[in-house]
C-alpha atoms as a PDB file:
ATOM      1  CA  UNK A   1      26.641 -26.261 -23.544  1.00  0.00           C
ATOM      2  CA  UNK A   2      25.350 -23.421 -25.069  1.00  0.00           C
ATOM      3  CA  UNK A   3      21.987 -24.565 -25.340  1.00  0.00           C
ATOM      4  CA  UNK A   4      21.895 -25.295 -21.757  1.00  0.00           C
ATOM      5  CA  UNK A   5      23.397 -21.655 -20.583  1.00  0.00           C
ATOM      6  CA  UNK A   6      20.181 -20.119 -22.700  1.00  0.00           C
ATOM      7  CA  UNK A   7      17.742 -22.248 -20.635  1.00  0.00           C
ATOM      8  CA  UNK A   8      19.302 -21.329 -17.467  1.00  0.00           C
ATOM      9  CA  UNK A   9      19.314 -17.726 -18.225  1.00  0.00           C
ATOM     10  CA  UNK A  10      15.486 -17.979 -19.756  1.00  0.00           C
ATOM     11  CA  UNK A  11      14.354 -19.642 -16.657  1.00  0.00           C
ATOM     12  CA  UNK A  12      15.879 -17.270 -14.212  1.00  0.00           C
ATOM     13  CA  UNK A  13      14.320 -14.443 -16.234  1.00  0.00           C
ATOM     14  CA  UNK A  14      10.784 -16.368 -15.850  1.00  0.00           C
ATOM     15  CA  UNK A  15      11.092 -16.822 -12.604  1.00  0.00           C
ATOM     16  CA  UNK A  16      12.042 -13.049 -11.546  1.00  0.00           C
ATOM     17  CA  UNK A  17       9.428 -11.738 -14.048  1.00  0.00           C
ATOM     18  CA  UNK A  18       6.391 -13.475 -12.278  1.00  0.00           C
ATOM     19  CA  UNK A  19       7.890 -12.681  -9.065  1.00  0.00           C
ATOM     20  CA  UNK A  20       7.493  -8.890  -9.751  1.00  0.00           C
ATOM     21  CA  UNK A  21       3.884  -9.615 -11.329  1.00  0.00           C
ATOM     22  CA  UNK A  22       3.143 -11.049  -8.078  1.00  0.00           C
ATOM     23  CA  UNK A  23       3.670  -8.549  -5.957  1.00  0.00           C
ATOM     24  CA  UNK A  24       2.575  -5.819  -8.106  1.00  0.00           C
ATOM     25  CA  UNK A  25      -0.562  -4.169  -6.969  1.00  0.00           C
ATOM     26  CA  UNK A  26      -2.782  -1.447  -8.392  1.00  0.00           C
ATOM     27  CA  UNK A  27      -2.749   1.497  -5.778  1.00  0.00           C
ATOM     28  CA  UNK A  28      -3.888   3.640  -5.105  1.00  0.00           C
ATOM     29  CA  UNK A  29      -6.986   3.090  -7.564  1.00  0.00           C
ATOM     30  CA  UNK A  30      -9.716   5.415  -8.268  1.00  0.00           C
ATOM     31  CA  UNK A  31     -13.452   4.551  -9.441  1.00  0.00           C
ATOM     32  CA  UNK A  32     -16.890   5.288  -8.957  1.00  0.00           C
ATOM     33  CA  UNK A  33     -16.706   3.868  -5.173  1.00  0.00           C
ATOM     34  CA  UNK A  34     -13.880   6.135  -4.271  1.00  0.00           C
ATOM     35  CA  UNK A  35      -9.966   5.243  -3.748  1.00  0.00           C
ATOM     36  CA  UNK A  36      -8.972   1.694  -2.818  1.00  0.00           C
ATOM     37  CA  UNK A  37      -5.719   1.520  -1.534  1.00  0.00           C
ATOM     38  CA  UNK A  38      -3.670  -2.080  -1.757  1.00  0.00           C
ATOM     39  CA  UNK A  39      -0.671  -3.264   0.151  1.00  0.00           C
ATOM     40  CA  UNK A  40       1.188  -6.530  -0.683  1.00  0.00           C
ATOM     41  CA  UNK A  41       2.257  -8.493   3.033  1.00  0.00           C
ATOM     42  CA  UNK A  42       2.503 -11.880   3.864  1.00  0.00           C
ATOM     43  CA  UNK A  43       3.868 -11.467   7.214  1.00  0.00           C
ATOM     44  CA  UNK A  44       1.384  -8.123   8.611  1.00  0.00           C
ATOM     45  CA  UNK A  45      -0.985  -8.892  11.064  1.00  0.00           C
ATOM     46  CA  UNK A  46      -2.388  -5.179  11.337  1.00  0.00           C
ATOM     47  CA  UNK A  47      -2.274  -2.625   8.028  1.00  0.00           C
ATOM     48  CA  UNK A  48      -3.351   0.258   8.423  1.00  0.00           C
ATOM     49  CA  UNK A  49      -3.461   3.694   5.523  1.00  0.00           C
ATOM     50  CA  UNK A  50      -2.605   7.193   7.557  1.00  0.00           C
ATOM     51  CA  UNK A  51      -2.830  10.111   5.779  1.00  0.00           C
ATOM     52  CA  UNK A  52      -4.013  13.630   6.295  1.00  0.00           C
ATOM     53  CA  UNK A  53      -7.751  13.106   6.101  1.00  0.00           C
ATOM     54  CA  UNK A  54      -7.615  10.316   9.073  1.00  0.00           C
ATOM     55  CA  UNK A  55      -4.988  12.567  11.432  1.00  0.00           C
ATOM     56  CA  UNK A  56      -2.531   9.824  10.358  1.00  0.00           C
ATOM     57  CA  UNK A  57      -4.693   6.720  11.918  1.00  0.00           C
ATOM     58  CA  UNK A  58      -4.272   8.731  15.193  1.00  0.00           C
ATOM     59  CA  UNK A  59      -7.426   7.176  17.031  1.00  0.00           C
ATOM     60  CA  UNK A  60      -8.668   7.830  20.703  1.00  0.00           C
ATOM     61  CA  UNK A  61      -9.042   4.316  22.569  1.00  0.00           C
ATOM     62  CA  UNK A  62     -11.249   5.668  24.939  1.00  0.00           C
ATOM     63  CA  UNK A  63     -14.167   6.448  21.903  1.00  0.00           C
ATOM     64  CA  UNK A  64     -13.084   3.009  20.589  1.00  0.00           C
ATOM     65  CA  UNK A  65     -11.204   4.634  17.798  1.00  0.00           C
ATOM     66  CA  UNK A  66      -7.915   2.744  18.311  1.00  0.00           C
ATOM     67  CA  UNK A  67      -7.036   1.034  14.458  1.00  0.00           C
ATOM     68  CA  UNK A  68      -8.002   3.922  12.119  1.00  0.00           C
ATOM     69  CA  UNK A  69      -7.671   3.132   8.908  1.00  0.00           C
ATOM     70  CA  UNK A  70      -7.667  -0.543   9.322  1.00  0.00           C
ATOM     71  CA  UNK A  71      -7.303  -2.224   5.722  1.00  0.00           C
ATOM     72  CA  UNK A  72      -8.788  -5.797   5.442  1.00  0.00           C
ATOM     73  CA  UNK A  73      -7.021  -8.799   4.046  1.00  0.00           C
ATOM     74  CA  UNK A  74      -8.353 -10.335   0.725  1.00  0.00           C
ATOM     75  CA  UNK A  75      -9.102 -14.104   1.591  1.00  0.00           C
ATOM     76  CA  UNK A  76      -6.775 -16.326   0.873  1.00  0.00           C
ATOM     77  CA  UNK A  77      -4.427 -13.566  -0.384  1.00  0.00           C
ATOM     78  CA  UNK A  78      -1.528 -11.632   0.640  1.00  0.00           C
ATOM     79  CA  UNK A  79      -3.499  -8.109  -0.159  1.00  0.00           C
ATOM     80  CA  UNK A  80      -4.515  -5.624   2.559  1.00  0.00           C
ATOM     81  CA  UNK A  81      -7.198  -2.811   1.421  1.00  0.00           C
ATOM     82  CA  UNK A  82      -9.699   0.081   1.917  1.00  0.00           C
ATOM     83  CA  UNK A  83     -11.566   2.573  -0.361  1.00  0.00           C
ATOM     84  CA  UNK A  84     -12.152   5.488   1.348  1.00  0.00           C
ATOM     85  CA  UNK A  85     -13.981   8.435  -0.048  1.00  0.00           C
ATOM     86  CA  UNK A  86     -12.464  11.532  -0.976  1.00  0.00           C
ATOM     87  CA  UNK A  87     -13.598  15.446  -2.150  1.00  0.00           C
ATOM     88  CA  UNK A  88     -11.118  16.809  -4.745  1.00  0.00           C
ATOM     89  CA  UNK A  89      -7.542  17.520  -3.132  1.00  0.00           C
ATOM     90  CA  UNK A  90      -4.165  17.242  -2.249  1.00  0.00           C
ATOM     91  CA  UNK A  91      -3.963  14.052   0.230  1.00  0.00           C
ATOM     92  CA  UNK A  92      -0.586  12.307   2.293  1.00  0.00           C
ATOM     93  CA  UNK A  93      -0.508   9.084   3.481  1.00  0.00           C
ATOM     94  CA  UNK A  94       1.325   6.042   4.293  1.00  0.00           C
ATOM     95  CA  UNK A  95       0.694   2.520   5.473  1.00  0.00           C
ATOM     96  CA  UNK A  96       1.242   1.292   9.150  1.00  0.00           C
ATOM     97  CA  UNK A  97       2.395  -2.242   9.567  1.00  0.00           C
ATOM     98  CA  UNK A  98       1.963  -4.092  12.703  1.00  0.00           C
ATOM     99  CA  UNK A  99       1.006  -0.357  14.374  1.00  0.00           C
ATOM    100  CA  UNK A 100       4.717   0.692  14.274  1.00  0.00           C
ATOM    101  CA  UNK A 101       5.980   0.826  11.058  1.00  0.00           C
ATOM    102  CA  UNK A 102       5.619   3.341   8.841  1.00  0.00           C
ATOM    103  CA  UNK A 103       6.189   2.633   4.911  1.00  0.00           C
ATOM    104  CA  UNK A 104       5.282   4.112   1.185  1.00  0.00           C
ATOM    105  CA  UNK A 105       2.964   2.666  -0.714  1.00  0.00           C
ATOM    106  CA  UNK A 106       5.751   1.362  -3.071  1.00  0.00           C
ATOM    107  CA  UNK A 107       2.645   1.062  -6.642  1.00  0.00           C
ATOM    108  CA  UNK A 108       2.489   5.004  -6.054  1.00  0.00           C
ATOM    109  CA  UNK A 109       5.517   7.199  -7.263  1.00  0.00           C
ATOM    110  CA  UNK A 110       4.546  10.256  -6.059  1.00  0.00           C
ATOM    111  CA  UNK A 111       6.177  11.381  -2.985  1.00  0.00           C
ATOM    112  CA  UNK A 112       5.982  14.628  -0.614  1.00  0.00           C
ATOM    113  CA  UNK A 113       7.233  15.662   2.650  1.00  0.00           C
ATOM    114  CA  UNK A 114       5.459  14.140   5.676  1.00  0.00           C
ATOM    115  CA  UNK A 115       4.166  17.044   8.420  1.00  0.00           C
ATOM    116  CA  UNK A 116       5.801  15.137  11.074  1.00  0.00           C
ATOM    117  CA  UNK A 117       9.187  14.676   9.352  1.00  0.00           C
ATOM    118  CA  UNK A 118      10.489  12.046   6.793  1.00  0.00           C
ATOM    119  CA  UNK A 119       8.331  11.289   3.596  1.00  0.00           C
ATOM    120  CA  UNK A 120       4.684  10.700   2.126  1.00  0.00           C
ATOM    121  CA  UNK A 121       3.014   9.383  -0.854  1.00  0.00           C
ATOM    122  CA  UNK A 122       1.251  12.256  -2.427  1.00  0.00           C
ATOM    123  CA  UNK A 123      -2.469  11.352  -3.726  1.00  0.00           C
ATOM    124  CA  UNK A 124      -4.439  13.978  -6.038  1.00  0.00           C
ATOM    125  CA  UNK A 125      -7.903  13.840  -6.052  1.00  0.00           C
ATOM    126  CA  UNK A 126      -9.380  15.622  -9.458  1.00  0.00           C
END
């Protein structure tokens, strides 16, 4: 009985820890081509990263600029991203879903007020 209890236990702990591995992503991530930012979504259609440098994804239709900061889905993966190019700074953002919902990029612990109330991830740019 005891024996069994242990697998149980050991399974379940299996099983949660490759869940989180999963749906951990590296974000955001800096190299030589600039920042990529990652989100993890199975059910987005639309992702999108606002932040200070892209007037929070505000685009004008009319000049075609409606999905700013549109992120593109790996193949065959749950993974939304962009690199985007950055001078050294002090950078908000968060990621759209679906063009209405706002949430923090949950790989980045740093967080800062947002200029339009409620909260941003902070990004530092050496």
């Amino acid at each position: 009985m005891k024996k069994r209890g242990f697998m149980v236990i050991l399974f379940l702990m299996a099983v949660s820890c490759g869940r989180y591995l999963e749906e951990s992503v590296k974000s955001p991530e800096l190299d030589e081509e600039g920042v990529t930012f990652r989100f993890r979504s199975r059910s987005a259609r639309v992702v999108q990263v606002a932040g200070d440098w892209n007037n929070w994804a505000r685009g004008d239709a009319e000049s075609g600029e409606v999905l700013v900061g549109l992120m593109k889905r790996k193949e065959k993966e749950d993974i939304w991203e962009i690199t985007v190019q950055f001078s050294p700074g002090r950078y908000r953002y968060y990621f759209i879903i679906n063009e209405s919902s706002m949430v923090l990029d949950p790989e980045n612990p740093r967080i800062t007020e947002n200029p339009g109330g409620g909260k941003a991830n902070l990004l530092i740019m050496p």
